[in-house]
C-alpha atoms as a PDB file:
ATOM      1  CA  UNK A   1       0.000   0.000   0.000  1.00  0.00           C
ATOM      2  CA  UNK A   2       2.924   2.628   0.829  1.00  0.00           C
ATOM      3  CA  UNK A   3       4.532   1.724  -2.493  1.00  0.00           C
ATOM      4  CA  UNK A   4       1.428   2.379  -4.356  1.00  0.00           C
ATOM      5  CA  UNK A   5       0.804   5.827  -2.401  1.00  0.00           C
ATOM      6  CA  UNK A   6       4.283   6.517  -3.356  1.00  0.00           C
ATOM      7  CA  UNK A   7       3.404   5.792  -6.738  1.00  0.00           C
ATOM      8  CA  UNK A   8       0.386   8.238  -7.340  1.00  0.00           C
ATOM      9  CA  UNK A   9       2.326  10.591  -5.484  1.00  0.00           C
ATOM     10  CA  UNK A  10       5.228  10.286  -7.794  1.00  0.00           C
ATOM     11  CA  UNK A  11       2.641  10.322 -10.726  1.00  0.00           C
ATOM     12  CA  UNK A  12       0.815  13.347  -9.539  1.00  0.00           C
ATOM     13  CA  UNK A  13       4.090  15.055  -9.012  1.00  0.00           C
ATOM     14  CA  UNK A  14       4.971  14.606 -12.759  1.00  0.00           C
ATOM     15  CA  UNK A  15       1.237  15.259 -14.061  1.00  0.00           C
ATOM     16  CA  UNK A  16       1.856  18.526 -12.503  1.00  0.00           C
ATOM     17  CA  UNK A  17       5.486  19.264 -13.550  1.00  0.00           C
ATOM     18  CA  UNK A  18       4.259  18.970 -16.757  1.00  0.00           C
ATOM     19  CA  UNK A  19       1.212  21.059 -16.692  1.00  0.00           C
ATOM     20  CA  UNK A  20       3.426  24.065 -15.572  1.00  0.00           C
ATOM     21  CA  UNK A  21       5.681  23.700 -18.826  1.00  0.00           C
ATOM     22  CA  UNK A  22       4.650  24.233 -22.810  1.00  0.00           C
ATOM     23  CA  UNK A  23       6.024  23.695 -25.779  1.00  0.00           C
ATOM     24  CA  UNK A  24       7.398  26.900 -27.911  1.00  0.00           C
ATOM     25  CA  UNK A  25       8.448  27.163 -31.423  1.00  0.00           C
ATOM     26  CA  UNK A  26      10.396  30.252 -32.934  1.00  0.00           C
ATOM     27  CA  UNK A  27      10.937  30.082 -36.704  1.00  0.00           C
ATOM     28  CA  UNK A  28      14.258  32.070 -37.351  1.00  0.00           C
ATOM     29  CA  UNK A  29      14.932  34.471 -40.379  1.00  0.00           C
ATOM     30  CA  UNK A  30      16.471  31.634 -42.087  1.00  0.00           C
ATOM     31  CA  UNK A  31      13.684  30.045 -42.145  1.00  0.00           C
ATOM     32  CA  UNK A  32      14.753  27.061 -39.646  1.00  0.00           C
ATOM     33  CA  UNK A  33      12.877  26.252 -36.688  1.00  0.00           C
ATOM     34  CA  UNK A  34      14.055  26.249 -32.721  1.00  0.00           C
ATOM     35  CA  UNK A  35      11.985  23.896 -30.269  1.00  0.00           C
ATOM     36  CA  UNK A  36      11.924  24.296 -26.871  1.00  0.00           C
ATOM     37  CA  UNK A  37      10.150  23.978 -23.336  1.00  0.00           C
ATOM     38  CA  UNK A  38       9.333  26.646 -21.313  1.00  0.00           C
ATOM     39  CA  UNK A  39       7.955  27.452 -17.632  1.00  0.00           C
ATOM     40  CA  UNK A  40       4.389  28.386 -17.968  1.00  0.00           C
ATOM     41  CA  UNK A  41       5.616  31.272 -16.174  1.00  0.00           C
ATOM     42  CA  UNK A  42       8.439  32.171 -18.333  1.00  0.00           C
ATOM     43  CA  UNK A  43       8.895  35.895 -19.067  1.00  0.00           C
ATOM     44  CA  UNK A  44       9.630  37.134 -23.153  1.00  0.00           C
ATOM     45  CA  UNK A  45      13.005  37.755 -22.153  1.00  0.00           C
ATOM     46  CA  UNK A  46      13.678  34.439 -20.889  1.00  0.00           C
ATOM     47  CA  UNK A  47      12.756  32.609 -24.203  1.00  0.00           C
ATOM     48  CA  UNK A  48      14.538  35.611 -26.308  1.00  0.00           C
ATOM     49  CA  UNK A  49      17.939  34.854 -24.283  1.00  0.00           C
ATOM     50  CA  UNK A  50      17.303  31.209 -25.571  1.00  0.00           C
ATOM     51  CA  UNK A  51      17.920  31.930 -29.332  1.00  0.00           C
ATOM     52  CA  UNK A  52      20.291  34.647 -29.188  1.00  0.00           C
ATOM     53  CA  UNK A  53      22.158  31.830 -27.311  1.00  0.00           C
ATOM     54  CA  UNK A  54      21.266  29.509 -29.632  1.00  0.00           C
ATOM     55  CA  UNK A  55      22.275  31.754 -32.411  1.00  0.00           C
ATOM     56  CA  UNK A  56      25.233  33.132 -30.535  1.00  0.00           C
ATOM     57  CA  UNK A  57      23.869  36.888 -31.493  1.00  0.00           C
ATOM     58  CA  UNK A  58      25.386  39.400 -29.347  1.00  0.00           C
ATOM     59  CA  UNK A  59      23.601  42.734 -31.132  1.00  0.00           C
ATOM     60  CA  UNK A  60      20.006  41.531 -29.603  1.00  0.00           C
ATOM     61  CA  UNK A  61      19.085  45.298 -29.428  1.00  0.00           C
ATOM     62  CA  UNK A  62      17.854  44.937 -33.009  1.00  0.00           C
ATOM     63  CA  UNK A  63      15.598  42.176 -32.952  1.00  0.00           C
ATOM     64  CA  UNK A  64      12.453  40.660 -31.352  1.00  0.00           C
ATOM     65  CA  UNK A  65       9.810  38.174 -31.422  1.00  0.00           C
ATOM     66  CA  UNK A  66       6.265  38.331 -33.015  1.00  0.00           C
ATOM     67  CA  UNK A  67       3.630  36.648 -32.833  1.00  0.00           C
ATOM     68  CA  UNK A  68      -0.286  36.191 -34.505  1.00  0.00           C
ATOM     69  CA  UNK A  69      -3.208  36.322 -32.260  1.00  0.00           C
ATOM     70  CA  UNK A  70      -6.320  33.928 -33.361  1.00  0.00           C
ATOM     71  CA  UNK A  71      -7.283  36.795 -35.103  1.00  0.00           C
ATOM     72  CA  UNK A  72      -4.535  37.477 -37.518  1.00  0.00           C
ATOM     73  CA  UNK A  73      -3.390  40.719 -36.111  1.00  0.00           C
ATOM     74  CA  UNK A  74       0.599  40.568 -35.559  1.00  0.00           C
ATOM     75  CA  UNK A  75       1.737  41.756 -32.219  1.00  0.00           C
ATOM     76  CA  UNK A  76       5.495  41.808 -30.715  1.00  0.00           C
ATOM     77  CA  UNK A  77       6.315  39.927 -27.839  1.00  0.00           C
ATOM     78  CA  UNK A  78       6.835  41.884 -24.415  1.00  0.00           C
ATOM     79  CA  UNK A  79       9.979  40.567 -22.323  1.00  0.00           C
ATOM     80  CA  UNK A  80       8.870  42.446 -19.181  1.00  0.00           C
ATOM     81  CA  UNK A  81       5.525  40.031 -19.118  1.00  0.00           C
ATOM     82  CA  UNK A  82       4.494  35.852 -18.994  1.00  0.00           C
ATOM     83  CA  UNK A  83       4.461  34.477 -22.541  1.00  0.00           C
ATOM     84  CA  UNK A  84       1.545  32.607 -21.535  1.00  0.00           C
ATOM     85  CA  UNK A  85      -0.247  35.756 -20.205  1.00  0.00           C
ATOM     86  CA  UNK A  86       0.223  37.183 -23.776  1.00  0.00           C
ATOM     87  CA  UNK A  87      -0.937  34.629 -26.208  1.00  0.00           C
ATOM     88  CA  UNK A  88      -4.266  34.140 -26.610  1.00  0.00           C
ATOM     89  CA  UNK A  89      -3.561  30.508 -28.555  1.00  0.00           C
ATOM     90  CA  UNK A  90      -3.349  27.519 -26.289  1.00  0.00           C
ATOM     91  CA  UNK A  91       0.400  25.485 -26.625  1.00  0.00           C
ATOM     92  CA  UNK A  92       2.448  24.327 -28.307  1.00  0.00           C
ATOM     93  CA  UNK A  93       3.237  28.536 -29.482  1.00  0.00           C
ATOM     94  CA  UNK A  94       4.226  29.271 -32.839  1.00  0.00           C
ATOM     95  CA  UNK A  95       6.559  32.737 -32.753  1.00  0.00           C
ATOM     96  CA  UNK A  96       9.283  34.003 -35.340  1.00  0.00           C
ATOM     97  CA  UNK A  97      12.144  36.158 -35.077  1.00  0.00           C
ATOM     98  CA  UNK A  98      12.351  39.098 -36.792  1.00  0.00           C
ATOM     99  CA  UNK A  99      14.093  42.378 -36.842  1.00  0.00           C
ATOM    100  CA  UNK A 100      12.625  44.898 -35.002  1.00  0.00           C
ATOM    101  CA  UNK A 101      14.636  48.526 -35.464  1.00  0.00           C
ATOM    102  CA  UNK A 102      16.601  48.231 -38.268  1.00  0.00           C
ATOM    103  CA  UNK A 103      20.090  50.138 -38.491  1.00  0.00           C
ATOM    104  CA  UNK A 104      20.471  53.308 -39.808  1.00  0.00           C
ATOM    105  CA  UNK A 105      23.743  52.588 -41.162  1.00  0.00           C
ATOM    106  CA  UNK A 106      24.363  48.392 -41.208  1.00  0.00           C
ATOM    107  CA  UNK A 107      28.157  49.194 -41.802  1.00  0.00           C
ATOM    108  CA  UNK A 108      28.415  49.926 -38.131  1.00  0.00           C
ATOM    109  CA  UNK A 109      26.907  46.442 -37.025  1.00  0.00           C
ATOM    110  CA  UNK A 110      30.521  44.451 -35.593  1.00  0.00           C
ATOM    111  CA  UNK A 111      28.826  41.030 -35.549  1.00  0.00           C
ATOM    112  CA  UNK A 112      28.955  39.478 -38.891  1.00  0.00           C
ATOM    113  CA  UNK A 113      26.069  37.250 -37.676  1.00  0.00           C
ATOM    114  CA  UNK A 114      24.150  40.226 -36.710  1.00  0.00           C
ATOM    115  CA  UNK A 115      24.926  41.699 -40.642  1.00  0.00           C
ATOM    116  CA  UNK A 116      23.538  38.192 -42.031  1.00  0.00           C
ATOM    117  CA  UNK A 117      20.611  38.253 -40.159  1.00  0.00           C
ATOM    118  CA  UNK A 118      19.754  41.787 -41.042  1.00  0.00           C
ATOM    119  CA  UNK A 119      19.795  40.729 -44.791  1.00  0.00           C
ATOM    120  CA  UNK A 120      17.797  37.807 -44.241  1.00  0.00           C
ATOM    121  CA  UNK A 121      15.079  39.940 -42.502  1.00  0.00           C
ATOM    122  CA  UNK A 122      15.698  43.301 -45.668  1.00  0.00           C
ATOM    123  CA  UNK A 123      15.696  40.405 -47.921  1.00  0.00           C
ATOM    124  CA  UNK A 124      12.276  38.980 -46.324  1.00  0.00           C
ATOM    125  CA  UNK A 125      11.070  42.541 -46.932  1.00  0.00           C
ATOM    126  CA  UNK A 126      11.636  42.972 -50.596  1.00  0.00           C
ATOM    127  CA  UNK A 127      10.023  39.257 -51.242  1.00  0.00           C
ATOM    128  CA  UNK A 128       7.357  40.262 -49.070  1.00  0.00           C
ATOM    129  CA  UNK A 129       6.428  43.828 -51.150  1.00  0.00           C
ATOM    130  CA  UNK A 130       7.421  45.800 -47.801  1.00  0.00           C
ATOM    131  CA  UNK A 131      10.660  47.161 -49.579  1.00  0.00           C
ATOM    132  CA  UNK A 132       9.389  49.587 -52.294  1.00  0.00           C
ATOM    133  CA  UNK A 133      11.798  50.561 -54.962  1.00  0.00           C
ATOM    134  CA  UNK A 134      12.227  51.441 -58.984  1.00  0.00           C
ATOM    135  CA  UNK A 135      12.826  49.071 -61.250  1.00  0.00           C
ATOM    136  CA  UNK A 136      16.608  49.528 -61.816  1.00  0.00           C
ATOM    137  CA  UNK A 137      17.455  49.479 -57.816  1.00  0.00           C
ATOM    138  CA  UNK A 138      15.337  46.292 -57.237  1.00  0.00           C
ATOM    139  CA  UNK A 139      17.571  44.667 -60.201  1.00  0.00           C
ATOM    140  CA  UNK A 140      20.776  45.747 -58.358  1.00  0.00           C
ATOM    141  CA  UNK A 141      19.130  44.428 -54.841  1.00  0.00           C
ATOM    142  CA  UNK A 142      18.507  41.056 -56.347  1.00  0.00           C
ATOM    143  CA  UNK A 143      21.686  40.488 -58.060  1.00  0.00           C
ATOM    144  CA  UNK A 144      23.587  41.138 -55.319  1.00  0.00           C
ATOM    145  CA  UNK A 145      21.664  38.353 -53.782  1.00  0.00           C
ATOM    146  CA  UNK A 146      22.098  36.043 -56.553  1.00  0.00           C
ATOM    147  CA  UNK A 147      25.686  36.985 -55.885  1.00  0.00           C
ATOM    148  CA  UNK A 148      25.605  35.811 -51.733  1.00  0.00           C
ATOM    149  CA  UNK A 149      23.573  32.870 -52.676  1.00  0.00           C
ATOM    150  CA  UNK A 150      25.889  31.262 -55.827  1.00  0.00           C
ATOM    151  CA  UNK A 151      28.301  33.016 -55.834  1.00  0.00           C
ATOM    152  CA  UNK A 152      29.788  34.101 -59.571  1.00  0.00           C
ATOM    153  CA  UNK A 153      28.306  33.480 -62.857  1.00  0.00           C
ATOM    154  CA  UNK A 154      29.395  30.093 -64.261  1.00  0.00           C
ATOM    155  CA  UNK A 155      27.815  29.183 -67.895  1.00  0.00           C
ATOM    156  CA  UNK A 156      28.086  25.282 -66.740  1.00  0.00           C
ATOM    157  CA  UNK A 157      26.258  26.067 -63.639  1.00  0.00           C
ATOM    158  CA  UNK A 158      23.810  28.785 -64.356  1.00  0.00           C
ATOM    159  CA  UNK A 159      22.172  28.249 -67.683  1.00  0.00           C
ATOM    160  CA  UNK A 160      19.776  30.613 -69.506  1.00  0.00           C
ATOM    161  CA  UNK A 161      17.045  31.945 -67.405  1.00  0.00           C
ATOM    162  CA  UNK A 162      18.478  30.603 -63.950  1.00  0.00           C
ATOM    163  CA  UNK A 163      17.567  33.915 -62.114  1.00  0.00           C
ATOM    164  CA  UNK A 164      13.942  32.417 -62.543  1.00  0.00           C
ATOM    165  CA  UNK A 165      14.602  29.782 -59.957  1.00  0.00           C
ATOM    166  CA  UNK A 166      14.366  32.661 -57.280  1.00  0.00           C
ATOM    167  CA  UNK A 167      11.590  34.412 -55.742  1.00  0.00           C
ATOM    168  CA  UNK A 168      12.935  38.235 -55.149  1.00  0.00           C
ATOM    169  CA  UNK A 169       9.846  39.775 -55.438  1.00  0.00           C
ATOM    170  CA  UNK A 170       5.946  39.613 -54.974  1.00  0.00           C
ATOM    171  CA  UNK A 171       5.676  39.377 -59.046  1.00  0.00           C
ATOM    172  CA  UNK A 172       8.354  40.450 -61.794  1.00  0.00           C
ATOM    173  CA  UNK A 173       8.818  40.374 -65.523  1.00  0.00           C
ATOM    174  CA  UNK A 174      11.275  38.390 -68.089  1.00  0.00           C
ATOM    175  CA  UNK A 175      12.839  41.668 -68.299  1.00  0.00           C
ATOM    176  CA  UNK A 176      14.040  42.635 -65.123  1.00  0.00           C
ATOM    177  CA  UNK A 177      14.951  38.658 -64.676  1.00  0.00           C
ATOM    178  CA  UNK A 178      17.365  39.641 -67.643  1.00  0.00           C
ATOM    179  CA  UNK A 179      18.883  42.701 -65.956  1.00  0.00           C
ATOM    180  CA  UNK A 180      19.296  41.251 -63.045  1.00  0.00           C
ATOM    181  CA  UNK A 181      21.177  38.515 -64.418  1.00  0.00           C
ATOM    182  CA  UNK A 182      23.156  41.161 -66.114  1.00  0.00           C
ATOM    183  CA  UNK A 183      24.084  42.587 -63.580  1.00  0.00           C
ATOM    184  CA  UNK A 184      25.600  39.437 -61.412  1.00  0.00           C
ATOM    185  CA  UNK A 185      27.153  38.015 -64.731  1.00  0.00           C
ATOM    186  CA  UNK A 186      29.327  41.889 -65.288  1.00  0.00           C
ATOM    187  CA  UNK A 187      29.214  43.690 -62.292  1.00  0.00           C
ATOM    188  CA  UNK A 188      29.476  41.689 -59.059  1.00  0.00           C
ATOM    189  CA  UNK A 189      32.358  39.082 -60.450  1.00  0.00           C
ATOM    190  CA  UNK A 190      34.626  38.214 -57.519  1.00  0.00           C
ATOM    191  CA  UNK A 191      32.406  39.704 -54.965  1.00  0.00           C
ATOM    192  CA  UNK A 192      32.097  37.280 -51.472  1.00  0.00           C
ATOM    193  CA  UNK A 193      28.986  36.616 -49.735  1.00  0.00           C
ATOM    194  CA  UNK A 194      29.927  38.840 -46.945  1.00  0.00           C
ATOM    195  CA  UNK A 195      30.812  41.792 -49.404  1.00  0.00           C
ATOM    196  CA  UNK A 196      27.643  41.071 -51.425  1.00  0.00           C
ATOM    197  CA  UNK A 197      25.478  40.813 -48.124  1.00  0.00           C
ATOM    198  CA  UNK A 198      26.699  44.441 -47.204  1.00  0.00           C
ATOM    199  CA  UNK A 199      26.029  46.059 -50.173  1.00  0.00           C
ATOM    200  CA  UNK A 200      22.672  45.293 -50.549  1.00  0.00           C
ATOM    201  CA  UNK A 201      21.677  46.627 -47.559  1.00  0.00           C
ATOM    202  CA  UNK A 202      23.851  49.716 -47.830  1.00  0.00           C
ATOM    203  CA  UNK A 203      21.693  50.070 -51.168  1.00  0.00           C
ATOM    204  CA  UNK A 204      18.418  48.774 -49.251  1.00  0.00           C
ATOM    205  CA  UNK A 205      19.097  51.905 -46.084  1.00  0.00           C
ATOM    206  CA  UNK A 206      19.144  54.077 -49.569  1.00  0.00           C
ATOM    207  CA  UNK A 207      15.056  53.353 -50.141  1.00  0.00           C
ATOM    208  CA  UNK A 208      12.356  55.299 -48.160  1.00  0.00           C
ATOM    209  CA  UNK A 209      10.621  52.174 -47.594  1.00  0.00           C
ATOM    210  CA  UNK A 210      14.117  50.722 -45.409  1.00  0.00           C
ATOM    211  CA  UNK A 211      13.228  49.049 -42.444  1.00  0.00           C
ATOM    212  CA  UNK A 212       9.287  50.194 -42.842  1.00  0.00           C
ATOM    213  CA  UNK A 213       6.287  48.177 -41.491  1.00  0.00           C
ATOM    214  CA  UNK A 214       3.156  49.401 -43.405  1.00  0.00           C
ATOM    215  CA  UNK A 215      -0.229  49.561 -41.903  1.00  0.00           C
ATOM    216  CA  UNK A 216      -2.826  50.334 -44.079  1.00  0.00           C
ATOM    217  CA  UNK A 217      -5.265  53.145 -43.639  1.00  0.00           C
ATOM    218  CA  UNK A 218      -7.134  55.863 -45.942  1.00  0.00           C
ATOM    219  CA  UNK A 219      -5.824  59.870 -46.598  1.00  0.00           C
ATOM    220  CA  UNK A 220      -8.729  62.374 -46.621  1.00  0.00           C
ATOM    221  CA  UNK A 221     -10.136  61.810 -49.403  1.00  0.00           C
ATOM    222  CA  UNK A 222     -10.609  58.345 -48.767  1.00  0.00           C
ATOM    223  CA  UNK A 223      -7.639  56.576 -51.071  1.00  0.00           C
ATOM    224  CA  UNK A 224      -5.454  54.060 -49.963  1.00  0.00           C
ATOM    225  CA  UNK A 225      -1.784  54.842 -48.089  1.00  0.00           C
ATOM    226  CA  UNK A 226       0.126  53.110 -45.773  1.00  0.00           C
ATOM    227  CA  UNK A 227       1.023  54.592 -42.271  1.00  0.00           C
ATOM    228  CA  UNK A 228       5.368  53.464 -41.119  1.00  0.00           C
ATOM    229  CA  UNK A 229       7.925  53.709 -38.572  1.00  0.00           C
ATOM    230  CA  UNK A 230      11.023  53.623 -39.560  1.00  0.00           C
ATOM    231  CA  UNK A 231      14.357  53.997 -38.268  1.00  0.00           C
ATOM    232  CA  UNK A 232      14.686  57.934 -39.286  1.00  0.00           C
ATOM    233  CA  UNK A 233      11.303  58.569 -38.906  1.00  0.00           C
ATOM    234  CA  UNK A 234       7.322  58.248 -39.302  1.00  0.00           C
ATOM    235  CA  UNK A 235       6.432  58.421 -43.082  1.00  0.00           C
ATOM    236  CA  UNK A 236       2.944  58.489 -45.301  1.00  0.00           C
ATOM    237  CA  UNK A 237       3.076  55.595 -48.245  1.00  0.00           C
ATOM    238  CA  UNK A 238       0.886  55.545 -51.217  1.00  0.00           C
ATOM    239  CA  UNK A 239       1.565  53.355 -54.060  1.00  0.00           C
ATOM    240  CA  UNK A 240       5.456  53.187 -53.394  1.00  0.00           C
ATOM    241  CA  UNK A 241       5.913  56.361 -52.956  1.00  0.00           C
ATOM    242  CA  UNK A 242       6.619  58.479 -49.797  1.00  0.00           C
ATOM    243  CA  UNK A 243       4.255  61.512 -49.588  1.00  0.00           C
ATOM    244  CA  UNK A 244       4.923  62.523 -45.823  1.00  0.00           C
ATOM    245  CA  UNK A 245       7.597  62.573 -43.522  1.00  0.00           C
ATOM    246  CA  UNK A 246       8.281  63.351 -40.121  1.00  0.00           C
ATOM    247  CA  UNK A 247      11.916  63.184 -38.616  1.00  0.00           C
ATOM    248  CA  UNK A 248      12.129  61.743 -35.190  1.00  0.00           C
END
């Protein structure tokens, strides 16, 4: 009888242990996925000092985690406050990683990890129709990451139309396809993935719509704009182009 008390005792213990943890998941920029288990209790910043140890990222002033509440509205992550306190989903949690003040100038990041994950997330943002730009800059933007991705152009490698294999942008034509693989066959020869990686977003901190996170909303007359932070300031979209803007 004492063994079996111990038993449900142990069992109950465990039953128990268990309810106070959950199950997280954080998709990272790259698209990979870290699993963990968390204290029901855990605060933001507890699971946040999980990946940027997983990661080893030292520059976490730049990033954050974001989440989707049942009803699709995207919300970031407190680290002062319970994780479980803030979702409004039962576990396991789905969460990403994702940038969340972009550098004014990405030259002065020091971490080169830091630099790569900045151009995964500006990268994100041009797929994703958040990084606005003319024709001839979004050519230059995707070559140079044709150029981080493969490397130089090789004829046995890269036959004709291989620049349709990627996904830069939310839709694009045949003929920027052909500039951009212009561009990485003349102008970026020798360039490394580091060099490549830094250059597009010294040309991405260029565009008016760097580092911007769009919310929709109406002007007076009742057309369509976009209201943004971004890192120099609070700026008026329509179409892609900037029609106010307010310095910090």
């Amino acid at each position: 009888r004492n063994q079996s008390c111990a038993c449900v005792r142990l069992m109950s213990s465990s039953v128990r242990s268990l309810d106070r943890e959950c199950n997280c998941t954080v998709r990272l920029l790259d698209d990979s996925e870290y699993t963990c288990t968390i204290q029901r209790d855990a605060k933001g910043q507890y699971l946040f000092d999980l990946i940027c140890h997983h990661l080893n990222l030292l520059e976490k002033d730049y990033f954050g985690i974001r989440y989707v509440d049942p009803d699709k509205q995207r919300h970031w992550l407190e680290f002062t406050k319970s994780i479980t306190k803030q979702m409004k989903s039962q576990p396991p949690f789905t969460m990403c990683l994702r940038v969340k003040f972009y550098p004014p100038d990405p030259a002065v990041l020091k971490e080169e990890i830091t630099r790569y994950l900045v151009f995964l997330q500006v990268k994100r943002d041009l797929y994703h129709g958040r990084l606005l730009c003319k024709t001839s800059d979004a050519a230059l933007l995707a070559a140079y990451i044709l150029q981080a991705e493969i490397g130089d152009y090789d004829p046995g490698k890269h036959p004709e139309g291989y620049c349709s294999k990627f996904q830069f942008f939310p839709k694009h034509s045949e003929k920027l396809e052909r500039r951009i693989a212009e561009i990485h066959k003349t102008e970026l020869i020798a360039q490394s993935p580091e060099t490549s990686e830094l250059n597009f977003l010294q040309k991405a901190q260029m565009l008016e719509t760097y580092g911007v996170d769009p919310h929709p909303c109406k002007d007076v007359s009742g057309n369509p704009a976009f209201l943004a932070f971004t890192p120099l300031g609070f700026t008026v979209l329509q179409g892609n182009r900037r029609i106010h803007f307010l310095k910090w």
